[in-house]
Protein backbone atom coordinates (compact mmCIF):
# COMPACT_ATOMS: atom_id res chain seq x y z
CA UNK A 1 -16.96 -12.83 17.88
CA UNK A 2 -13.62 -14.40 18.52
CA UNK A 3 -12.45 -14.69 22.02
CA UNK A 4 -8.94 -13.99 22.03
CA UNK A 5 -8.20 -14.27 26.36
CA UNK A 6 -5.39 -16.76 27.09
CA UNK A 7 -6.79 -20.26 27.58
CA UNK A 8 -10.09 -19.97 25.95
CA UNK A 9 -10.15 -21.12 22.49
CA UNK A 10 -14.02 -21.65 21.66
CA UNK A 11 -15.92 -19.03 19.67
CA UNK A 12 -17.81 -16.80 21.98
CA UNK A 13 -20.85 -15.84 20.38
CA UNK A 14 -21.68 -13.34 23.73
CA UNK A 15 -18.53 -11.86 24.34
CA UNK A 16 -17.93 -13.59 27.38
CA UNK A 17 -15.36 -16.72 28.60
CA UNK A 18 -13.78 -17.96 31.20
CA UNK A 19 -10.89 -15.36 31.45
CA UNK A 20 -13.95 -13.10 32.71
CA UNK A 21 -16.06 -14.76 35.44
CA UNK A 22 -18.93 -13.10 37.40
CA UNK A 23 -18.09 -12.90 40.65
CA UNK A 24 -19.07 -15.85 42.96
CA UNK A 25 -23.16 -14.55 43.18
CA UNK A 26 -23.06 -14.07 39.58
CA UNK A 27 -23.97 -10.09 40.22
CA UNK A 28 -22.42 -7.66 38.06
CA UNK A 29 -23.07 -4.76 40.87
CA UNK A 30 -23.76 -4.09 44.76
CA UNK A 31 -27.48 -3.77 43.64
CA UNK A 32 -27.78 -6.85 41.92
CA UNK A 33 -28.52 -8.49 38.39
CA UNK A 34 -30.06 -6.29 36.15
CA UNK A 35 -33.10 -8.39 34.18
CA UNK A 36 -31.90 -8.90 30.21
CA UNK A 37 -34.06 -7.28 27.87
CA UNK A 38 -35.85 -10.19 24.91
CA UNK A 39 -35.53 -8.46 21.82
CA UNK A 40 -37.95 -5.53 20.49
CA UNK A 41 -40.43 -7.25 18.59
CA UNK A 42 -41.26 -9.63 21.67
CA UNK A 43 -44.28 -9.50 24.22
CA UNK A 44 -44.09 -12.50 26.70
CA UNK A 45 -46.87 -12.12 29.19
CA UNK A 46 -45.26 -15.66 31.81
CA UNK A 47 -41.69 -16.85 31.83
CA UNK A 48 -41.76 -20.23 33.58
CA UNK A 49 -38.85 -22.05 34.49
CA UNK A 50 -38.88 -25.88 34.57
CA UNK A 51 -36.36 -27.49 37.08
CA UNK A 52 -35.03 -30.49 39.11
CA UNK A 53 -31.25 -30.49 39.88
CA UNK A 54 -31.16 -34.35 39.72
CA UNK A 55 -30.60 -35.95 35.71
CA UNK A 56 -33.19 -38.42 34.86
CA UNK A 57 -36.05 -37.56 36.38
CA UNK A 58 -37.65 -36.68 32.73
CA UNK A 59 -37.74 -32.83 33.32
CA UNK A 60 -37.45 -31.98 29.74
CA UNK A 61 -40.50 -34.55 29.04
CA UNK A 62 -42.73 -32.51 31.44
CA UNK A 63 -41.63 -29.36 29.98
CA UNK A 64 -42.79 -31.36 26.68
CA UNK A 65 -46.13 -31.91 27.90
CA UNK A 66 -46.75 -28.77 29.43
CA UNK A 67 -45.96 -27.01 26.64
CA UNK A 68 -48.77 -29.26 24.81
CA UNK A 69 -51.31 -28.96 27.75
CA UNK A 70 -51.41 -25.01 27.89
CA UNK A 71 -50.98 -24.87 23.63
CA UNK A 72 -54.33 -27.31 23.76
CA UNK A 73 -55.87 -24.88 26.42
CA UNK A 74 -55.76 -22.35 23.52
CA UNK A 75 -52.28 -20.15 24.66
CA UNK A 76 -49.68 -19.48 22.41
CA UNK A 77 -46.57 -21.57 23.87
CA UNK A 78 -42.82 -21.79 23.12
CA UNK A 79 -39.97 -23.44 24.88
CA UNK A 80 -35.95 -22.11 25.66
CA UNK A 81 -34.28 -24.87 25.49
CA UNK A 82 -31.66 -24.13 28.39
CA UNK A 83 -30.13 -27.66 28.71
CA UNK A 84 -26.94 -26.18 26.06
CA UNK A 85 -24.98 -29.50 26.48
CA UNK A 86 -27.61 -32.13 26.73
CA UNK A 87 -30.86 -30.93 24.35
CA UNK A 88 -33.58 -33.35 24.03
CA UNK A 89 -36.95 -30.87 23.39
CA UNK A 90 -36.33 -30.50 19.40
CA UNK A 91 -36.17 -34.65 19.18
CA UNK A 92 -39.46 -34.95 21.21
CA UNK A 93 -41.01 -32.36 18.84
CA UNK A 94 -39.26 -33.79 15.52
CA UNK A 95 -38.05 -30.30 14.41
CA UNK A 96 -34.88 -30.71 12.86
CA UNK A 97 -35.04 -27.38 10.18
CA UNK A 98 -32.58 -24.62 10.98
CA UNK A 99 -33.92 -21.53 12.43
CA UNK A 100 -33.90 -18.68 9.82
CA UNK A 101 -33.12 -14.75 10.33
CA UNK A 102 -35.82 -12.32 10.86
CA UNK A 103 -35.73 -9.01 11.63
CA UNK A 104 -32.19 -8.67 13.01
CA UNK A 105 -32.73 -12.39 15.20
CA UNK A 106 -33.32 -15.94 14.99
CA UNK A 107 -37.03 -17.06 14.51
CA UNK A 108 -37.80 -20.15 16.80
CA UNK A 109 -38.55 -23.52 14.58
CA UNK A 110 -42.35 -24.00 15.09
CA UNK A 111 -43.77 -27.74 15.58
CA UNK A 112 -46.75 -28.63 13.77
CA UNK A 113 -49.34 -27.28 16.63
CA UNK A 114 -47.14 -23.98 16.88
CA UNK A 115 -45.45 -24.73 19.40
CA UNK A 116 -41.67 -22.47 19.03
CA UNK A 117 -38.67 -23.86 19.61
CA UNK A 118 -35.10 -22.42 20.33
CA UNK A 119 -32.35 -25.04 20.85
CA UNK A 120 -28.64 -25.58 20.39
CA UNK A 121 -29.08 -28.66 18.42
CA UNK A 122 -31.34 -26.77 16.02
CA UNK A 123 -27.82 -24.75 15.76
CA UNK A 124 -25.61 -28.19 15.07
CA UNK A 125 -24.75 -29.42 11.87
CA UNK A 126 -25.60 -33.30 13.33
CA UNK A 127 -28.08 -33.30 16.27
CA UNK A 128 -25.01 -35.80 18.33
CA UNK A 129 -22.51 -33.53 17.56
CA UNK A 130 -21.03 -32.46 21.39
CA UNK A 131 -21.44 -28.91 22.55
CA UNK A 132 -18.01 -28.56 24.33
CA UNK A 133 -18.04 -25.05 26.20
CA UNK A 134 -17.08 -23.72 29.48
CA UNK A 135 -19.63 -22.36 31.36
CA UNK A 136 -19.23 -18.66 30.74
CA UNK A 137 -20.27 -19.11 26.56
CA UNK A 138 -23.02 -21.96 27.68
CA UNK A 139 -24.57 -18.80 30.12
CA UNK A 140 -24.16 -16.21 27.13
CA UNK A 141 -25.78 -18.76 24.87
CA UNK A 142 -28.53 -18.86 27.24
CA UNK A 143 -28.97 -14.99 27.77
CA UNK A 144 -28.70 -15.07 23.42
CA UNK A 145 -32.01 -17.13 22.90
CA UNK A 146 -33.72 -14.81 25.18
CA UNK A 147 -32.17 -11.40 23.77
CA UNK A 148 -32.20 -11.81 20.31
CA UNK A 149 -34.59 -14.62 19.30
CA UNK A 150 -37.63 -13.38 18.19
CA UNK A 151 -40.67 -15.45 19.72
CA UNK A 152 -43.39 -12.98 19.05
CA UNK A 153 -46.60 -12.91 20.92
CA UNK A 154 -46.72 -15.34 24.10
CA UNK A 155 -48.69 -16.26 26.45
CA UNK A 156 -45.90 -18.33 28.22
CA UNK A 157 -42.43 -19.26 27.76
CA UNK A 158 -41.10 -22.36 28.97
CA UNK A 159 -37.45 -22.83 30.03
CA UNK A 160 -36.03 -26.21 30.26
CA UNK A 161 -33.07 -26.18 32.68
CA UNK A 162 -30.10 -28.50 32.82
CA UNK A 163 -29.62 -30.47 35.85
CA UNK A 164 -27.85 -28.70 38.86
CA UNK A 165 -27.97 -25.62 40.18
CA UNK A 166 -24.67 -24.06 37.97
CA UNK A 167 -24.21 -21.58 35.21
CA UNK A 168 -27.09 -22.45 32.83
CA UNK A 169 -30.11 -22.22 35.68
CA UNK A 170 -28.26 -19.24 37.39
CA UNK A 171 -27.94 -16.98 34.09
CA UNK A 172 -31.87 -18.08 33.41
CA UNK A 173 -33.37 -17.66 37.31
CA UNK A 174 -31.20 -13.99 37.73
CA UNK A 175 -31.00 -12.34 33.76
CA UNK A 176 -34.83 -13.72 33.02
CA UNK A 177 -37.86 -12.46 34.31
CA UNK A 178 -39.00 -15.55 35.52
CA UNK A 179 -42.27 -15.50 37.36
CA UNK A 180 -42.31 -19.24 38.87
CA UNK A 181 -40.53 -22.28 38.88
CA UNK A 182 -42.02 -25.83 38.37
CA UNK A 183 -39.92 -28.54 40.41
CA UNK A 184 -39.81 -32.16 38.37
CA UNK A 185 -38.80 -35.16 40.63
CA UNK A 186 -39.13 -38.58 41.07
CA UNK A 187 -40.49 -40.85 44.36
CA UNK A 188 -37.62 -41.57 45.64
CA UNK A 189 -35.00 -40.41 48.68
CA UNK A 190 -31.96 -40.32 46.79
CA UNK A 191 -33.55 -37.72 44.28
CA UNK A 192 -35.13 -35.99 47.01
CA UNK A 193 -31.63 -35.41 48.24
CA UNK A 194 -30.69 -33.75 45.01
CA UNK A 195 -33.52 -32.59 43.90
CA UNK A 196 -33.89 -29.96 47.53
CA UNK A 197 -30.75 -28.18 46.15
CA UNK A 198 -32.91 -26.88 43.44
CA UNK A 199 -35.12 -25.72 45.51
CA UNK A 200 -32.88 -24.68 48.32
CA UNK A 201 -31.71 -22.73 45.61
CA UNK A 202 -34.78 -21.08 43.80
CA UNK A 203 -35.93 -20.00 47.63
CA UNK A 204 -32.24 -18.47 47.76
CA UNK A 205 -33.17 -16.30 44.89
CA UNK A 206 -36.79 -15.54 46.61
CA UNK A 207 -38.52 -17.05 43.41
CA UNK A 208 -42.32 -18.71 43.76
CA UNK A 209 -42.35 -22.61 43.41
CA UNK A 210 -45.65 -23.06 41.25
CA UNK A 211 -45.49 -26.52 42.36
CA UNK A 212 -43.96 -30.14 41.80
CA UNK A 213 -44.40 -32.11 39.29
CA UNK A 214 -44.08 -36.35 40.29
CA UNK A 215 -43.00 -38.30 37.35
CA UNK A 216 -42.39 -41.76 37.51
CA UNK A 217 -44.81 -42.22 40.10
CA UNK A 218 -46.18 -45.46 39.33
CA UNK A 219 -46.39 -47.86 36.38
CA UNK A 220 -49.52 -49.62 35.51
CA UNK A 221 -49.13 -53.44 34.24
CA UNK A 222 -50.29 -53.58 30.64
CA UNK A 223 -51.59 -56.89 31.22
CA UNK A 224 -53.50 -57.39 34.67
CA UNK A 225 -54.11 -53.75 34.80
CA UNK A 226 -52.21 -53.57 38.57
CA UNK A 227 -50.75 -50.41 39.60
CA UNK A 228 -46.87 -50.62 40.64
CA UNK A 229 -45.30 -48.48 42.65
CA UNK A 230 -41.77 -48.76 41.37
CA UNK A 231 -40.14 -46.94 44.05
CA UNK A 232 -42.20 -48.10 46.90
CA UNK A 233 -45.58 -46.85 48.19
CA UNK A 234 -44.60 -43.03 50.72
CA UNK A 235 -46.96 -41.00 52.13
CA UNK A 236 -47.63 -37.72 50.78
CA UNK A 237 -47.97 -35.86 53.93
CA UNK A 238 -45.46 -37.43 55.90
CA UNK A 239 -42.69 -36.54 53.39
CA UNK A 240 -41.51 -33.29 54.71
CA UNK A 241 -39.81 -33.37 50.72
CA UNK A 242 -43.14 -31.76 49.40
CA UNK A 243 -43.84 -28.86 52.39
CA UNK A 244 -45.00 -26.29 51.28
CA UNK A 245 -45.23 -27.15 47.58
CA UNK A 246 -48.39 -27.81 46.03
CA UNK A 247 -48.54 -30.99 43.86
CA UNK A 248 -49.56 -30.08 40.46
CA UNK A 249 -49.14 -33.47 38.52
CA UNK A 250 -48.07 -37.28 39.50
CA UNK A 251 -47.06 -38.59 35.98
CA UNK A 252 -46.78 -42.42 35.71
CA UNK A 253 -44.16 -44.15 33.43
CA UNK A 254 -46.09 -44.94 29.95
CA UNK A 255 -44.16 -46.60 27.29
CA UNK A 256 -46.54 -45.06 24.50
CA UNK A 257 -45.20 -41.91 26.03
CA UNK A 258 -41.62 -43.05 25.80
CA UNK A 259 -42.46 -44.19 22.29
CA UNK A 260 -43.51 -41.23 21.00
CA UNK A 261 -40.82 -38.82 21.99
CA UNK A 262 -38.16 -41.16 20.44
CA UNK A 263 -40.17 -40.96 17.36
CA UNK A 264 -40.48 -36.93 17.75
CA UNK A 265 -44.46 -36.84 17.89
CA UNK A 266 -44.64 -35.94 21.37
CA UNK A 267 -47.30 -33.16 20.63
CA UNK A 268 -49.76 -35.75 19.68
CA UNK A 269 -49.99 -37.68 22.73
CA UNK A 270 -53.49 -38.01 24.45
CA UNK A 271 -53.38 -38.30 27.92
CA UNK A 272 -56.26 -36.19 30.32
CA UNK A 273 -52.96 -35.92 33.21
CA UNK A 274 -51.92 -33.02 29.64
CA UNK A 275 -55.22 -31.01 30.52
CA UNK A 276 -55.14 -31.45 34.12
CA UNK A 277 -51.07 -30.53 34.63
CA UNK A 278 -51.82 -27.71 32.35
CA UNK A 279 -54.71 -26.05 34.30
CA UNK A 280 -52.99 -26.22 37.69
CA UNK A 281 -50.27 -24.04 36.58
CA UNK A 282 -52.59 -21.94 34.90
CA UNK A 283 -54.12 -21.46 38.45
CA UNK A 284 -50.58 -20.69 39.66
CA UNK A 285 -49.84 -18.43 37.61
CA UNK A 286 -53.13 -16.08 38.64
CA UNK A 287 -51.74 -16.39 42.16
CA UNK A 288 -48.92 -14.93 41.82
């Protein structure tokens, strides 16, 4: 529909803009956020969110692989691309088709495991082509591709946040039913610093943290073999970073793994961290 409030001029496909906020907690009443319903045809058994507050820690690559380890593990997977202004999941699939109408919604493009995927740059007539919206539409865009896209029958649904702790991951950790939240950083203090709003924030909302996922953790030389610790060598327990979260995966850089999401074949990569990453948060999952 056309928004027609002073100041907004984008087309707001939920009915919402910035001439109509949420108040300051985002609640629409003194009880709370009511959860969205996914539209009628859906069953979704896990809702998993995938988060890190800082940019560049390769969140959306972990969402990648997880989505491959637990669609290898025999579970029928798909993925919410969340991240409205800065997609990268349909690239590291190389799913470029158009989702089609079915059944009064949009069916998710499926990769060539089965993998479903619901993006904004699926929605774009050129995948560089800038999504310029306020907040308010990029939050009813979000609460859209769970409402009235019609994944089906899954065993889990994956949401790849943006970075930050603003609209996007707000409208996803209060309107979805998500279960748990995976935390994606890198070794380092300064993304530490960043990365604890996220979960500062996800403990706010008194949501389980499944566990962290360490990417970038080391780099082995392709020649002599030597593992580098890029960021320096830390000590696990000493950190007070990773208290009380249990470490599901540490994911070293691997320019084959680089390689192949440029060249949108993610899916394909062979790697035994896929399995292992996979089964941990399958064990999280039972415990909650």
């Amino acid at each position: 529909m056309n928004c027609n409030a002073a100041g907004c001029n984008s087309q707001c496909a939920s009915g919402s803009c910035s001439a109509n906020p949420p108040d300051a907690r985002g609640k629409t009443s003194p009880s709370g956020v009511e959860k969205i319903a996914t539209h009628h045809l859906n069953s979704i058994k896990h809702v998993i969110a995938i988060m890190s507050g800082k940019g560049g820690v390769g969140k959306s690559s972990i969402t990648a692989l997880l989505a491959v380890g637990l669609s290898q593990e025999g579970f029928k997977v798909g993925i919410l691309d969340a991240d409205i202004t800065g997609p990268s999941i349909p690239k590291m699939f190389g799913v470029k088709e158009r989702p089609k109408v079915v059944n009064g919604g949009l069916s998710p493009v499926v990769t060539n495991t089965g993998i479903g995927i619901m993006s904004v740059n699926l929605l774009l007539e050129k995948e560089d082509d800038p999504v310029i919206w306020r907040g308010p539409i990029i939050a009813g865009a979000v609460r859209q591709f769970w409402s009235e896209v019609v994944w089906g029958n899954l065993d889990f649904l994956l949401v790849d946040l943006p970075p930050g702790t603003g609209d996007s991951p707000l409208t996803v950790l209060q309107s979805l039913p998500v279960q748990g939240v995976i935390i994606v950083s890198s070794p380092q203090d300064l993304a530490h610093m960043v990365v604890r709003k996220a979960v500062n924030m996800v403990k706010k909302m008194d949501l389980p943290i499944l566990g962290i996922v360490e990417n970038m953790s080391s780099l082995q030389c392709p020649h002599c073999k030597e593992i580098v610790e890029i960021f320096g060598h830390r000590s696990r327990t000493e950190d007070s970073f990773y208290e009380g979260m249990p470490m599901l995966g540490e994911v070293p850089i691997d320019p084959n793994l680089s390689r192949m999401c440029d060249e949108g074949v993610v899916e394909f990569y062979s790697n035994q961290l896929i399995g292992d990453l996979a089964r941990k948060v399958l064990t999280s999952t039972k415990e909650i």
